[in-house]
C-alpha atoms as a PDB file:
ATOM      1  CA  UNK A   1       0.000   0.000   0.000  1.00  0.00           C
ATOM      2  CA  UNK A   2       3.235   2.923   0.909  1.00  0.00           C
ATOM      3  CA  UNK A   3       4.792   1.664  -2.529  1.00  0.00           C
ATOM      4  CA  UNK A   4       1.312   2.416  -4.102  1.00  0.00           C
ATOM      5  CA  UNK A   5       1.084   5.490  -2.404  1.00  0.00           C
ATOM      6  CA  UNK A   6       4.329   7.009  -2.944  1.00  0.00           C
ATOM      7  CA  UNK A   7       3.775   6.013  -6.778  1.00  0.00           C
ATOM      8  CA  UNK A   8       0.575   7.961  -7.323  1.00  0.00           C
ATOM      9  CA  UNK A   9       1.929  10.944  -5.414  1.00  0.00           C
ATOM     10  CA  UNK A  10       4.973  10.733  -7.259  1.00  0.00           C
ATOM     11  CA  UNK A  11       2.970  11.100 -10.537  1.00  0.00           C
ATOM     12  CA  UNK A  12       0.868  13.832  -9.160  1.00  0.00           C
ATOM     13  CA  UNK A  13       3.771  15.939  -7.759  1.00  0.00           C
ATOM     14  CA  UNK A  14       4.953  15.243 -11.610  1.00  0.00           C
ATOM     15  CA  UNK A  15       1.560  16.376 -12.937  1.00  0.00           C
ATOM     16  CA  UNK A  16       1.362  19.804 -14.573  1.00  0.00           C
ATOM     17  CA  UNK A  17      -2.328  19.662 -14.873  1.00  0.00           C
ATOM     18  CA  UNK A  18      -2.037  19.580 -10.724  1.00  0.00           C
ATOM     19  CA  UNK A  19       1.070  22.288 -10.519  1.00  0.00           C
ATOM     20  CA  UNK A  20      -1.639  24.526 -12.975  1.00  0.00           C
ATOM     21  CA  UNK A  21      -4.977  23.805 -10.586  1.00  0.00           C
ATOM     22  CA  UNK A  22      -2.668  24.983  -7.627  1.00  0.00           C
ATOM     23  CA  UNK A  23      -1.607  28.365  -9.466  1.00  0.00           C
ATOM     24  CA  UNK A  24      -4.820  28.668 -10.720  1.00  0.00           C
ATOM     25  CA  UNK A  25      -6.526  29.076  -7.272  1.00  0.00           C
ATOM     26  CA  UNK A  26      -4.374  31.223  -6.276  1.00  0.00           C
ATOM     27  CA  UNK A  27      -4.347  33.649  -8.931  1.00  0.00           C
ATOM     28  CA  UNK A  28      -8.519  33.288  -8.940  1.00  0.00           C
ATOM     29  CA  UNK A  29      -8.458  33.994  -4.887  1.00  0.00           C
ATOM     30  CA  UNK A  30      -5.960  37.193  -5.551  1.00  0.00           C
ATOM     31  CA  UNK A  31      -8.207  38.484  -8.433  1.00  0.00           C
ATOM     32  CA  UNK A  32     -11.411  38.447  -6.507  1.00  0.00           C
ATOM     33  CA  UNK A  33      -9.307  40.624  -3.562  1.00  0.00           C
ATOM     34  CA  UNK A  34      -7.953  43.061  -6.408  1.00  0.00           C
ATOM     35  CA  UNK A  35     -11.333  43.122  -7.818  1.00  0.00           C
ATOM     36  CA  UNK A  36     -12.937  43.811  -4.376  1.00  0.00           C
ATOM     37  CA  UNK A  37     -10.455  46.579  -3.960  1.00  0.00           C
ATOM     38  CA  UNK A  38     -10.618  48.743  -7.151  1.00  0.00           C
ATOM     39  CA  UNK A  39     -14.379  48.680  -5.858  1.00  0.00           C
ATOM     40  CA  UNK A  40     -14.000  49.879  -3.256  1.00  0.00           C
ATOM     41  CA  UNK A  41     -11.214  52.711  -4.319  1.00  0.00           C
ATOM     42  CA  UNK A  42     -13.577  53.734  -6.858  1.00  0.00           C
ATOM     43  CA  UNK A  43     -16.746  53.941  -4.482  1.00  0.00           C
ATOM     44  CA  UNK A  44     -15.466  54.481  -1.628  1.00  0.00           C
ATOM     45  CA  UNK A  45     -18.999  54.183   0.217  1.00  0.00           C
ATOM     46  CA  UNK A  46     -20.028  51.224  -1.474  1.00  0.00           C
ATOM     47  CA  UNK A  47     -19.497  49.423   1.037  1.00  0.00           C
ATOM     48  CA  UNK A  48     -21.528  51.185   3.589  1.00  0.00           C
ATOM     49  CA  UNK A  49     -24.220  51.108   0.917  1.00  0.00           C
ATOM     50  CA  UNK A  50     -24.186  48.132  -0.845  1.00  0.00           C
ATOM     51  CA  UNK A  51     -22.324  45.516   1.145  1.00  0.00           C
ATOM     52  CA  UNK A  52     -22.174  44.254   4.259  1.00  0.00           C
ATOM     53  CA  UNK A  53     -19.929  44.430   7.062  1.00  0.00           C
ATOM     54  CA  UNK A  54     -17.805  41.368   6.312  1.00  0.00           C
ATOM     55  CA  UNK A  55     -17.717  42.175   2.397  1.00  0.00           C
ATOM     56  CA  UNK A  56     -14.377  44.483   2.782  1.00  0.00           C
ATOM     57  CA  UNK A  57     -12.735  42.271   5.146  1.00  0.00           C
ATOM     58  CA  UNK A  58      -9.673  39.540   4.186  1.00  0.00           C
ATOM     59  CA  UNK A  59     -12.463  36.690   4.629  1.00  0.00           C
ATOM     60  CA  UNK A  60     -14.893  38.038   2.598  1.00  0.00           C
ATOM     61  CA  UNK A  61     -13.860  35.383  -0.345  1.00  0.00           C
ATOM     62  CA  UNK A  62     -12.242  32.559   2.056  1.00  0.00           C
ATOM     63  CA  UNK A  63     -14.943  29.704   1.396  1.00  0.00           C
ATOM     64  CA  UNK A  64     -16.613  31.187  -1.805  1.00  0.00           C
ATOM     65  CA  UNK A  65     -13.892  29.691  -4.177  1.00  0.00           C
ATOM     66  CA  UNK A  66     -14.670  26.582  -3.108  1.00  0.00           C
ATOM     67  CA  UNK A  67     -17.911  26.237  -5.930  1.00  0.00           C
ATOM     68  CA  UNK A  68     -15.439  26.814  -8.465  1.00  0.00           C
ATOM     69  CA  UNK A  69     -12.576  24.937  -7.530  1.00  0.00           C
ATOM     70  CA  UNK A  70     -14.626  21.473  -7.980  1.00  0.00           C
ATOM     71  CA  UNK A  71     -14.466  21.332 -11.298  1.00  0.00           C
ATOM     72  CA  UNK A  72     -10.444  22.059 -11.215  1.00  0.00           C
ATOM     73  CA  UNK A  73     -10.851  18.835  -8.688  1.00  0.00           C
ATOM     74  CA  UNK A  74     -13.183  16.878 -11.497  1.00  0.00           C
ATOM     75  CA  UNK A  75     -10.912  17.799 -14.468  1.00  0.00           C
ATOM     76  CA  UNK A  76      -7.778  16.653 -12.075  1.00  0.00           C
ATOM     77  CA  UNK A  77      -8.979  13.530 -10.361  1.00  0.00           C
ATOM     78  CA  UNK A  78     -10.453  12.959 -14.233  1.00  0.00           C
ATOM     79  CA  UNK A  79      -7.532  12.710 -16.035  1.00  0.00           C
ATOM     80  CA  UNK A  80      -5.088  11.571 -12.967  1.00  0.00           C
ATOM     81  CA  UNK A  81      -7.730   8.510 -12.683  1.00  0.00           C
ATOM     82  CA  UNK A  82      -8.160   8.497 -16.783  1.00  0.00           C
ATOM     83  CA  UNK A  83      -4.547   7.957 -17.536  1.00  0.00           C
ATOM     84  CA  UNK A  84      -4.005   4.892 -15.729  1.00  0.00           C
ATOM     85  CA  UNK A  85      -6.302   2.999 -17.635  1.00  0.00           C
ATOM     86  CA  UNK A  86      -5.230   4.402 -20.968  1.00  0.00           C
ATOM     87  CA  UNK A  87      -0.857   4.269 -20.088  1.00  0.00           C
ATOM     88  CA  UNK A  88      -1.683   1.023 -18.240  1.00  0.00           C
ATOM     89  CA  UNK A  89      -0.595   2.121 -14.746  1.00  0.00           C
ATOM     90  CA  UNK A  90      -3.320   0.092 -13.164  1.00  0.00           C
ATOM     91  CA  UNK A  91      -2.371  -3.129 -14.759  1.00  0.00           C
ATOM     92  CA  UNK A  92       1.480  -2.653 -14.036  1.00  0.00           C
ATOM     93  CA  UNK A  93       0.122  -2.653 -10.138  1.00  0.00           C
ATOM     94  CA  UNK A  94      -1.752  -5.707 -10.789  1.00  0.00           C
ATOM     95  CA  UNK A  95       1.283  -7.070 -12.059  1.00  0.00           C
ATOM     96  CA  UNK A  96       3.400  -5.926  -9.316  1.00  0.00           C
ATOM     97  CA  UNK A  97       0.984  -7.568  -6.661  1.00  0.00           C
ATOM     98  CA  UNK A  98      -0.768  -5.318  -5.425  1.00  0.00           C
ATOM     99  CA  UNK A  99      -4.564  -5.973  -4.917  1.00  0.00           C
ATOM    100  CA  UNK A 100      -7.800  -3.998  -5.954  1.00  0.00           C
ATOM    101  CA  UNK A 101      -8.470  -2.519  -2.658  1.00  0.00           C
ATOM    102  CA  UNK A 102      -4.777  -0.950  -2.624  1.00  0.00           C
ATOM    103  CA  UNK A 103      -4.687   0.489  -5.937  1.00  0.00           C
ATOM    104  CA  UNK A 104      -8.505   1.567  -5.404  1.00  0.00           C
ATOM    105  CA  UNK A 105      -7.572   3.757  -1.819  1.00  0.00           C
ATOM    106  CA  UNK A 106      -4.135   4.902  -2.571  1.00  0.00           C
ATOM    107  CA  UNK A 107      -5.819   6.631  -6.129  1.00  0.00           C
ATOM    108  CA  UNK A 108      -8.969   8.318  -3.227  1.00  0.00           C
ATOM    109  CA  UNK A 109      -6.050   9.221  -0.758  1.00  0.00           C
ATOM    110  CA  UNK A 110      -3.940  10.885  -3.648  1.00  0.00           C
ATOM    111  CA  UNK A 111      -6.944  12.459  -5.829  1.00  0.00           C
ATOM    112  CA  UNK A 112      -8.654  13.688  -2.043  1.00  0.00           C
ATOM    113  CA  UNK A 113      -5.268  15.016  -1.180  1.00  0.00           C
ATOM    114  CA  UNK A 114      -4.866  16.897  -4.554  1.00  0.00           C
ATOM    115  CA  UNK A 115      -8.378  18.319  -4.160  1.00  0.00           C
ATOM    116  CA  UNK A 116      -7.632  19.457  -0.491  1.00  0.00           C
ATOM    117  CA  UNK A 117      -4.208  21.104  -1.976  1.00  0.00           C
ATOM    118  CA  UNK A 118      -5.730  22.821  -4.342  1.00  0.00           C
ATOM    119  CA  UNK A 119      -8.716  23.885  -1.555  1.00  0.00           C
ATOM    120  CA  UNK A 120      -6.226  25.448   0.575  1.00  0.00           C
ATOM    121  CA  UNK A 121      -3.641  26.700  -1.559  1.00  0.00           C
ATOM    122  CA  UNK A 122      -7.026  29.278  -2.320  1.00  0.00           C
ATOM    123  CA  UNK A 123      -7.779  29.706   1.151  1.00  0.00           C
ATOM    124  CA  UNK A 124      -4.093  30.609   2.142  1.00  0.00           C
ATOM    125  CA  UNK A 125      -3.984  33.142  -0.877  1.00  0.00           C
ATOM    126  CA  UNK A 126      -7.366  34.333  -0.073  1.00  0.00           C
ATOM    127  CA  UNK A 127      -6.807  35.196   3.223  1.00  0.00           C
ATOM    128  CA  UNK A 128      -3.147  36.683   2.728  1.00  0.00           C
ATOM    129  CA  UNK A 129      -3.862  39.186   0.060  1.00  0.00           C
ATOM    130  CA  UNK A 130      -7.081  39.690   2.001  1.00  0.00           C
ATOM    131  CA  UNK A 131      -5.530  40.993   4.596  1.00  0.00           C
ATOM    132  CA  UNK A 132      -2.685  43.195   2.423  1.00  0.00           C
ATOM    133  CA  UNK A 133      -5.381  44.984   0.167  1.00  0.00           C
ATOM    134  CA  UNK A 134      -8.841  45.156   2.174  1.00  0.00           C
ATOM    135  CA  UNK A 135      -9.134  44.961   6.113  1.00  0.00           C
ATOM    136  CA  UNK A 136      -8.868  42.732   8.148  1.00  0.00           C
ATOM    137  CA  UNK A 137     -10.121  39.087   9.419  1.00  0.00           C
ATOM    138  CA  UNK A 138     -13.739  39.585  10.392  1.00  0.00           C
ATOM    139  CA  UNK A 139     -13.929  36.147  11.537  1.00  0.00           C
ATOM    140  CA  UNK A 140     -13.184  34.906  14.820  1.00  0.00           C
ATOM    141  CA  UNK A 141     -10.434  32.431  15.114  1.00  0.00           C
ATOM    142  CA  UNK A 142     -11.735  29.531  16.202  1.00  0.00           C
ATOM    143  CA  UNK A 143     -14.751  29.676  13.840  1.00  0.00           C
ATOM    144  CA  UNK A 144     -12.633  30.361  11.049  1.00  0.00           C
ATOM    145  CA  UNK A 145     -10.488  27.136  11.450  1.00  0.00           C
ATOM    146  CA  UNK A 146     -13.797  24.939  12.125  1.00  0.00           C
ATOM    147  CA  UNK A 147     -15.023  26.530   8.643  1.00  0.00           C
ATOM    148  CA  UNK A 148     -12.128  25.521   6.579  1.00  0.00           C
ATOM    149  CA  UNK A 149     -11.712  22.292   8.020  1.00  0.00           C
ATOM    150  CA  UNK A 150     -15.462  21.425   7.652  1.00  0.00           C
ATOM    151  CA  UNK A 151     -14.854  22.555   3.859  1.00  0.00           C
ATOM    152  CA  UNK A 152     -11.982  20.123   3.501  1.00  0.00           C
ATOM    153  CA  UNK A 153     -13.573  17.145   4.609  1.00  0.00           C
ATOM    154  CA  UNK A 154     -16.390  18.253   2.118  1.00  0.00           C
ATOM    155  CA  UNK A 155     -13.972  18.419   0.025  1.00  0.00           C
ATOM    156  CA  UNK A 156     -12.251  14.749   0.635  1.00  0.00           C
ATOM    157  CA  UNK A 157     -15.908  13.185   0.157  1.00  0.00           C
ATOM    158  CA  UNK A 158     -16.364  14.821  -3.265  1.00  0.00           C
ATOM    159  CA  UNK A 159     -13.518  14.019  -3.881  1.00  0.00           C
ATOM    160  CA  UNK A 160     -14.320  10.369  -3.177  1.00  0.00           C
ATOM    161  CA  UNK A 161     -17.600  10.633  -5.243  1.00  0.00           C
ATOM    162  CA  UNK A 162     -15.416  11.875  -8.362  1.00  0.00           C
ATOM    163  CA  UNK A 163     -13.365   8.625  -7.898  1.00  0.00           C
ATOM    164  CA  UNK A 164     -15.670   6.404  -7.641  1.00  0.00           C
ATOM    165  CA  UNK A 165     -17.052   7.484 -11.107  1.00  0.00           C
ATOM    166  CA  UNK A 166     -13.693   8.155 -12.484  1.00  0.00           C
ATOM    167  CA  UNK A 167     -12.993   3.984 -11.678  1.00  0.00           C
ATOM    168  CA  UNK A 168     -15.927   3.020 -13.490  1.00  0.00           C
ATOM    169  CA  UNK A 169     -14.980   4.930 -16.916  1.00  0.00           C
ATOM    170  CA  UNK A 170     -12.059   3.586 -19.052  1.00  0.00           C
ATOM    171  CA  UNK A 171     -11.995   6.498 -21.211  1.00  0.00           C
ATOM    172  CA  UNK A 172      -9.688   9.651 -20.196  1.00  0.00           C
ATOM    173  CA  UNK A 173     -11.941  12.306 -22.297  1.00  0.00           C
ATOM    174  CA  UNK A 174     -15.332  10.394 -21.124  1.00  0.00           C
ATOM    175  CA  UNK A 175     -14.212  10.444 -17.402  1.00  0.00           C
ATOM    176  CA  UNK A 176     -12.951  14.351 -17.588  1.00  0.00           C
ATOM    177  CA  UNK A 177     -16.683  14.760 -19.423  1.00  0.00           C
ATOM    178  CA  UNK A 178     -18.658  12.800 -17.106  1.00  0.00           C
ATOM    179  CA  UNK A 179     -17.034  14.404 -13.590  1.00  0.00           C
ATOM    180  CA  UNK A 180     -17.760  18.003 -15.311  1.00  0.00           C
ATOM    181  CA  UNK A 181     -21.230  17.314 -16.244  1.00  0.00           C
ATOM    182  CA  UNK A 182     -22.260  15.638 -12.967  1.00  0.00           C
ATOM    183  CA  UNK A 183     -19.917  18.341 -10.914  1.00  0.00           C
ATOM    184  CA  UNK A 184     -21.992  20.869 -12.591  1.00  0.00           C
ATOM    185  CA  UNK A 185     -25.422  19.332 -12.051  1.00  0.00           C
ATOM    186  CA  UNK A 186     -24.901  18.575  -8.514  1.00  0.00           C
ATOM    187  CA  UNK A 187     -23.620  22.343  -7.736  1.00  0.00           C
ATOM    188  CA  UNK A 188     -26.889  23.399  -9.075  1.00  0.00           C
ATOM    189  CA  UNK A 189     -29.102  21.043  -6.835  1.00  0.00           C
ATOM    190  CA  UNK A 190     -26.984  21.980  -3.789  1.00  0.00           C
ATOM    191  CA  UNK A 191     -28.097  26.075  -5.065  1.00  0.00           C
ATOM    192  CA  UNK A 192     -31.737  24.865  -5.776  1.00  0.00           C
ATOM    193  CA  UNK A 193     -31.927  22.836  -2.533  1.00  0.00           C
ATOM    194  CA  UNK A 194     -30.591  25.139  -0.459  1.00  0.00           C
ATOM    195  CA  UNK A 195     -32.288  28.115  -1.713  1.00  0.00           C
ATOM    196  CA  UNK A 196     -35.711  25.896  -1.580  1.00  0.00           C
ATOM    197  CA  UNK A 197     -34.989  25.271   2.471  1.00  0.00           C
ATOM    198  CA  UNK A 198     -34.184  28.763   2.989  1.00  0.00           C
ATOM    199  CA  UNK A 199     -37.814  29.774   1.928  1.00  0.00           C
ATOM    200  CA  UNK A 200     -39.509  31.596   5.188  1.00  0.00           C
ATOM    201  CA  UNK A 201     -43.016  29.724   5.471  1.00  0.00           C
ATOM    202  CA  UNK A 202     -45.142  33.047   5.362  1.00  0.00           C
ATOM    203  CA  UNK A 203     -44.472  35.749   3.647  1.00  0.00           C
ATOM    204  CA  UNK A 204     -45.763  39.604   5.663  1.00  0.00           C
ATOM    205  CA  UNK A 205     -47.352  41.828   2.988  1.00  0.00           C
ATOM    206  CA  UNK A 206     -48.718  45.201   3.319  1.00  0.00           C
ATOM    207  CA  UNK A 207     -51.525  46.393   2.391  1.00  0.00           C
ATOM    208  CA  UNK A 208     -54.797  49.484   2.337  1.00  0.00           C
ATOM    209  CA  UNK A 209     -57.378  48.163   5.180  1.00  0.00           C
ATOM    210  CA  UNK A 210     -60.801  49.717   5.190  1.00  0.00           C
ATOM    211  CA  UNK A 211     -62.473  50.792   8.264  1.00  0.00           C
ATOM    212  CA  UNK A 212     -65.954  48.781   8.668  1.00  0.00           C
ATOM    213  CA  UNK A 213     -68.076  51.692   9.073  1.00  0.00           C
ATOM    214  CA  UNK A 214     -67.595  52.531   5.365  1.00  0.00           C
ATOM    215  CA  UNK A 215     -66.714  55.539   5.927  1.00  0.00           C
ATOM    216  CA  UNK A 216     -64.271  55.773   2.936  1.00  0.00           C
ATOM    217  CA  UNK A 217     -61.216  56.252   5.870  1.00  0.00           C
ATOM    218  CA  UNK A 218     -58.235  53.821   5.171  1.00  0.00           C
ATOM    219  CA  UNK A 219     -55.274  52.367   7.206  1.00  0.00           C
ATOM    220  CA  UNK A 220     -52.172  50.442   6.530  1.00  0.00           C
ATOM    221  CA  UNK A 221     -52.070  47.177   8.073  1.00  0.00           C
ATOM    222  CA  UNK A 222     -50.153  43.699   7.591  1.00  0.00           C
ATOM    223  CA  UNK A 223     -50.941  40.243   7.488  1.00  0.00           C
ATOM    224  CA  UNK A 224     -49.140  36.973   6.987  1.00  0.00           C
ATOM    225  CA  UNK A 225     -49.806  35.277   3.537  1.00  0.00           C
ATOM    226  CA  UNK A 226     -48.762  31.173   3.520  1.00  0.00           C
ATOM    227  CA  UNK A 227     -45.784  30.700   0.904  1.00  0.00           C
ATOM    228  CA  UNK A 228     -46.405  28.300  -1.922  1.00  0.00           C
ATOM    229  CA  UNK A 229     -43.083  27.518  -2.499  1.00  0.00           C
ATOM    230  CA  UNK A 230     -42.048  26.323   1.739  1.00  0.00           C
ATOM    231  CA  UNK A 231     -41.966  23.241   1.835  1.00  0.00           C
ATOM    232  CA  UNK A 232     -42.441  20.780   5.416  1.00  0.00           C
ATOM    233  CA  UNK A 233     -43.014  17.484   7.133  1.00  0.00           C
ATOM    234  CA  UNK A 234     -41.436  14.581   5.732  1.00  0.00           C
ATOM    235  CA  UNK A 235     -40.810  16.027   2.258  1.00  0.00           C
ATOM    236  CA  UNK A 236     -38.437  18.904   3.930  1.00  0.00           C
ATOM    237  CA  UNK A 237     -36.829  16.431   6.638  1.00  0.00           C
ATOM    238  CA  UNK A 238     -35.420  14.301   3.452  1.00  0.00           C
ATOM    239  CA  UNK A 239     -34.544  17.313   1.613  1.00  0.00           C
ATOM    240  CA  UNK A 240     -32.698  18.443   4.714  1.00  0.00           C
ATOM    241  CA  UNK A 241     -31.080  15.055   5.562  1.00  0.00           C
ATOM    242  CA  UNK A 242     -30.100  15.276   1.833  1.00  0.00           C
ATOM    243  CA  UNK A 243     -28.720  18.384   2.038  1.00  0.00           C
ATOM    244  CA  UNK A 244     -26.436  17.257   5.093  1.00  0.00           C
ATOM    245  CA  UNK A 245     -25.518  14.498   3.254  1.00  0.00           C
ATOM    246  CA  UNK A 246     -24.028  16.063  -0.380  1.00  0.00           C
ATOM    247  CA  UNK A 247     -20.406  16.822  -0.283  1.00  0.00           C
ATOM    248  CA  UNK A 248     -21.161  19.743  -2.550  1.00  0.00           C
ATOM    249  CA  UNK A 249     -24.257  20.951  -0.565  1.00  0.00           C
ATOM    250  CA  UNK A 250     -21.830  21.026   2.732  1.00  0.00           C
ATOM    251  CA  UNK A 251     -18.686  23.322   0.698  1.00  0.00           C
ATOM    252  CA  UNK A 252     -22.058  25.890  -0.741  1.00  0.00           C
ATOM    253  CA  UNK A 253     -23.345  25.989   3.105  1.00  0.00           C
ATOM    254  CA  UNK A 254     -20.014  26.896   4.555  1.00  0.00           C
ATOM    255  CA  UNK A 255     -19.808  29.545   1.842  1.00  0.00           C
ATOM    256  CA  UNK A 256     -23.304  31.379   2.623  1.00  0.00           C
ATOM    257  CA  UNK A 257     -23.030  30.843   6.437  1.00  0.00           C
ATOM    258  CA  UNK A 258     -19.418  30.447   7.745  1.00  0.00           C
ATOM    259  CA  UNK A 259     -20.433  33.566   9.855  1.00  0.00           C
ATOM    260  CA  UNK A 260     -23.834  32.670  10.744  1.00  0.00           C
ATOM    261  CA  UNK A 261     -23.906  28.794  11.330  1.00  0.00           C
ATOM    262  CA  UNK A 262     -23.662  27.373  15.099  1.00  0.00           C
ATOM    263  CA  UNK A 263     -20.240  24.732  15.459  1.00  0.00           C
ATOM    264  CA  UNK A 264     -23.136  21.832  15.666  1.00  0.00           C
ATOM    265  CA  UNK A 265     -23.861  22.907  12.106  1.00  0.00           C
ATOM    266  CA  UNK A 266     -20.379  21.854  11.006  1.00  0.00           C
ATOM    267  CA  UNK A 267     -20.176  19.190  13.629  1.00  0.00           C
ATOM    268  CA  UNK A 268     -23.653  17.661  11.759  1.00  0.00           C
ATOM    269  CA  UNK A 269     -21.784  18.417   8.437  1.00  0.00           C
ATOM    270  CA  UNK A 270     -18.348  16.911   9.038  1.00  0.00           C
ATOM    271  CA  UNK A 271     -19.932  13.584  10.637  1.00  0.00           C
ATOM    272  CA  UNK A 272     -22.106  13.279   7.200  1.00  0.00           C
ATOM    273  CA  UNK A 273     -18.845  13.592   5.047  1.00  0.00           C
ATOM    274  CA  UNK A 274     -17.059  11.155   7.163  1.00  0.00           C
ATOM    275  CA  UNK A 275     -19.552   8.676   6.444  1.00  0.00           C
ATOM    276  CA  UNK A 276     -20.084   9.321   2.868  1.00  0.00           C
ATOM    277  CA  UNK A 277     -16.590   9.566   2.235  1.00  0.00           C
ATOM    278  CA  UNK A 278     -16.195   5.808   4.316  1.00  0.00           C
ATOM    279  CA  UNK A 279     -19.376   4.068   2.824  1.00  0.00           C
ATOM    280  CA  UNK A 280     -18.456   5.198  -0.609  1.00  0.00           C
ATOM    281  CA  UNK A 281     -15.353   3.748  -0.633  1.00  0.00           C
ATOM    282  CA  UNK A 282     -16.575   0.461   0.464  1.00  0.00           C
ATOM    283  CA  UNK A 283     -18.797   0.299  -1.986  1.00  0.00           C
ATOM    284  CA  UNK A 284     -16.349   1.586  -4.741  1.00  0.00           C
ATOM    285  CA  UNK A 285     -14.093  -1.469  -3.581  1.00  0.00           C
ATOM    286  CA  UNK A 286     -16.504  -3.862  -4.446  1.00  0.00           C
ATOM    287  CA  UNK A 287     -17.222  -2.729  -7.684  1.00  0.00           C
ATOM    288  CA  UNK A 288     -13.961  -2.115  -8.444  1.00  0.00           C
ATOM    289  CA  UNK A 289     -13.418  -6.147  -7.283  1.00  0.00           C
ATOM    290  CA  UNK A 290     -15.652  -7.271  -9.894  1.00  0.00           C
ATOM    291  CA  UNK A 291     -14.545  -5.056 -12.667  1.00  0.00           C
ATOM    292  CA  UNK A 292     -12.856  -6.267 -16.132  1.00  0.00           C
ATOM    293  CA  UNK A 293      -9.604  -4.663 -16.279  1.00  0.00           C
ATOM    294  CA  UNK A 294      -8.337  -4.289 -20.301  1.00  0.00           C
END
């Protein structure tokens, strides 16, 4: 299992396509502070008027990156994955003894520790420049480190998700295809999902109240009007078990409340990627048992 291990990592550290993810968060992160900056230069009240208090701090884009840095993960763990069916790498292991389950784990321990890499090498770079251009941490400390390691065990059990399609797929181009298109469709159920939960079950509207008398006088009042579109009982408790569940769901709640959630939040989230990321594998093992190997 080290031999397989030090292999894979070997070829990653080799990689380009990894060495360009990694340079590519970090320019992306420093961008969206330089951005944020010339804003603010050029407006100097925007913030006061359009923003909120933590939207000129160095965490404003800590955990927002994270929704675009999966598909740098799918296209990665795609190819990585890709090429050792098409250079025979995973025969060659075969060969050299080592069984299914090893060459299965050491490719998830490898393709989650790229993914994490990449994850923090944008955080880091996020925070830094941050903190040189705009002001800074907003954060507290504690909450800050239980956010980013709550997004990196998301992070690890997307990761294993993306390898346990990427084993299934001989095919280089079809496995970079297939992790794209079902990276992007799950990003937009985590969106629709979340946005659906978030839906407040009345709605207050305003409106002109005539007095009974019919005298012609009017008033403003307000009432509460039921909203179509909240959702409850069993229906919401799956969608929320659901949305605890998703890898992808768990990095997009971290980005809209890192300031807002309670640590049982992320305690509930982390404890959900630990199994996914465990019961996934196991079940990736067995397939991967059972599968023809050209």
């Amino acid at each position: 299992m080290s031999q397989q291990l030090n292999l894979n990592f070997h070829r990653l550290l080799k990689s380009l396509l990894f060495r360009i993810s990694i340079v590519l968060s970090v320019v992306y992160a420093v961008v969206l502070n330089v951005t944020r900056y010339l804003n603010l230069c050029a407006v100097p009240d925007i913030s006061s008027t359009f923003l909120d208090n933590n939207s000129s701090s160095a965490d404003s884009f800590t955990f927002s990156g994270a929704m675009v840095l999966i598909f740098l993960s799918a296209v990665l763990i795609g190819s990585f994955i890709g090429s050792e069916y098409s250079e025979g790498t995973i025969r060659n292991s075969f060969i050299a003894g080592h069984s299914r389950k090893e060459v299965y784990l050491s490719n998830f321990i490898v393709c989650a520790s790229a993914s994490v890499m990449i994850l923090l090498s944008y955080i880091l770079a996020s925070i830094i420049s941050g903190a040189i251009l705009l002001e800074g941490p907003q954060l507290e400390i504690n909450r800050l480190i239980i956010s980013i390691l709550s997004q990196c065990l998301s992070m690890a059990a997307f990761s294993a998700l993306l390898v346990f399609i990427a084993m299934l797929i001989h095919s280089r181009s079809a496995s970079i295809a297939a992790l794209i298109l079902g990276t992007g469709i799950m990003m937009c159920f985590a969106m629709s999902s979340t946005t659906t939960l978030n839906e407040p079950e009345h709605f207050t509207n305003h409106a002109v109240v005539y007095t009974e008398n019919g005298s012609g006088e009017e008033k403003y009042g307000t009432f509460q009007q039921a909203n179509p579109r909240y959702i409850s009982g069993l229906p919401r408790a799956a969608l929320e078990q659901l949305n605890n569940a998703m890898p992808i769901n768990a990095l997009y709640r971290v980005y809209l409340n890192s300031s807002e959630s309670a640590p049982e939040d992320f305690g509930v989230m982390a404890v959900y990627s630990a199994l996914f990321t465990v019961l996934l594998n196991l079940a990736g093992i067995m397939i991967f048992r059972k599968k023809d190997i050209k």
